[in-house]
C-alpha atoms as a PDB file:
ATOM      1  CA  UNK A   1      35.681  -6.225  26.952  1.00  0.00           C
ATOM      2  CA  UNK A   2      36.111  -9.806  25.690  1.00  0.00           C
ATOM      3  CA  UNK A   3      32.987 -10.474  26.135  1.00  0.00           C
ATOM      4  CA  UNK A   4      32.018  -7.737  23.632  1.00  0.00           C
ATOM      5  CA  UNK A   5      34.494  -9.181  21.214  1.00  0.00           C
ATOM      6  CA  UNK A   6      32.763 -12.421  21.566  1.00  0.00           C
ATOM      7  CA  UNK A   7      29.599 -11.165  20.757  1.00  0.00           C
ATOM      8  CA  UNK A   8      31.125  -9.667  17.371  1.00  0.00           C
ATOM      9  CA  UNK A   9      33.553 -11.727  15.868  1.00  0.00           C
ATOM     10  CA  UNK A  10      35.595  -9.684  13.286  1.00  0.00           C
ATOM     11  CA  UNK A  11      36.050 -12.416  10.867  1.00  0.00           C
ATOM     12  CA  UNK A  12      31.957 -12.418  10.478  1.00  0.00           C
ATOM     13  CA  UNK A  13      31.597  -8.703  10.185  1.00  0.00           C
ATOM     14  CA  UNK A  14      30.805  -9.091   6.282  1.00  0.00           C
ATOM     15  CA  UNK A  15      27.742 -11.268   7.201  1.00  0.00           C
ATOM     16  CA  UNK A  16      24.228  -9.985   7.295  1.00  0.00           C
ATOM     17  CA  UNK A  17      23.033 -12.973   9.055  1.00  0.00           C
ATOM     18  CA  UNK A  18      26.061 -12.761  12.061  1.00  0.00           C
ATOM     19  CA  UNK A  19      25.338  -8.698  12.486  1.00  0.00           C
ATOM     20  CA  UNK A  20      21.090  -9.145  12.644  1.00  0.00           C
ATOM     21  CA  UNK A  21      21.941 -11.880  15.249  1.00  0.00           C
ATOM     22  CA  UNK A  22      24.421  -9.778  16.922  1.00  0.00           C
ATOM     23  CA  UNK A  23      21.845  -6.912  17.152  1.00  0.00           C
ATOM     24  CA  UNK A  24      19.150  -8.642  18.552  1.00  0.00           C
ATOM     25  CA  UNK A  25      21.560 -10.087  21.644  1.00  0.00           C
ATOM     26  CA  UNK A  26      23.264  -6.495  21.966  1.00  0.00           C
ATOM     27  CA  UNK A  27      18.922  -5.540  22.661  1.00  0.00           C
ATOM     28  CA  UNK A  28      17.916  -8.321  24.512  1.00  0.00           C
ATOM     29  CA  UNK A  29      21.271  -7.481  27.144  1.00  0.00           C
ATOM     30  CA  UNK A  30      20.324  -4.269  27.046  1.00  0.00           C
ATOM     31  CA  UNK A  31      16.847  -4.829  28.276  1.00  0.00           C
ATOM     32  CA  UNK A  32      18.009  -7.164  30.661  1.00  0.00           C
ATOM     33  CA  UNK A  33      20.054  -4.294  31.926  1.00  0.00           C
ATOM     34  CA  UNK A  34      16.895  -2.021  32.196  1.00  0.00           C
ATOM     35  CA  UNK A  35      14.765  -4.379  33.891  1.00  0.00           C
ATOM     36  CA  UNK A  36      17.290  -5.236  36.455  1.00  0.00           C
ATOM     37  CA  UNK A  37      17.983  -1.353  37.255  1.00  0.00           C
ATOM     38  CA  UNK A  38      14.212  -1.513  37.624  1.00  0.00           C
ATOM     39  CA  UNK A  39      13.556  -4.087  39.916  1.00  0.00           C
ATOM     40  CA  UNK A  40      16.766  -2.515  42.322  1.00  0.00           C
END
């Protein structure tokens, strides 16, 4: 879970910039995710 919390730090929530960035690394772990349940 602190991981998470890394990845979305609350004291840049009110940044555009921090929550685009935060969305593309939430997708690219996401895919990561996929593509490893595919290859197993």
């Amino acid at each position: 879970m602190e991981k998470w919390r890394l990845l979305w730090p609350e004291q840049g929530d009110d940044s555009i910039l921090n929550k685009a960035k935060n969305c593309i690394i939430f997708k690219f772990m996401l895919n990561l995710i996929r593509t490893k349940i595919k290859l197993i």
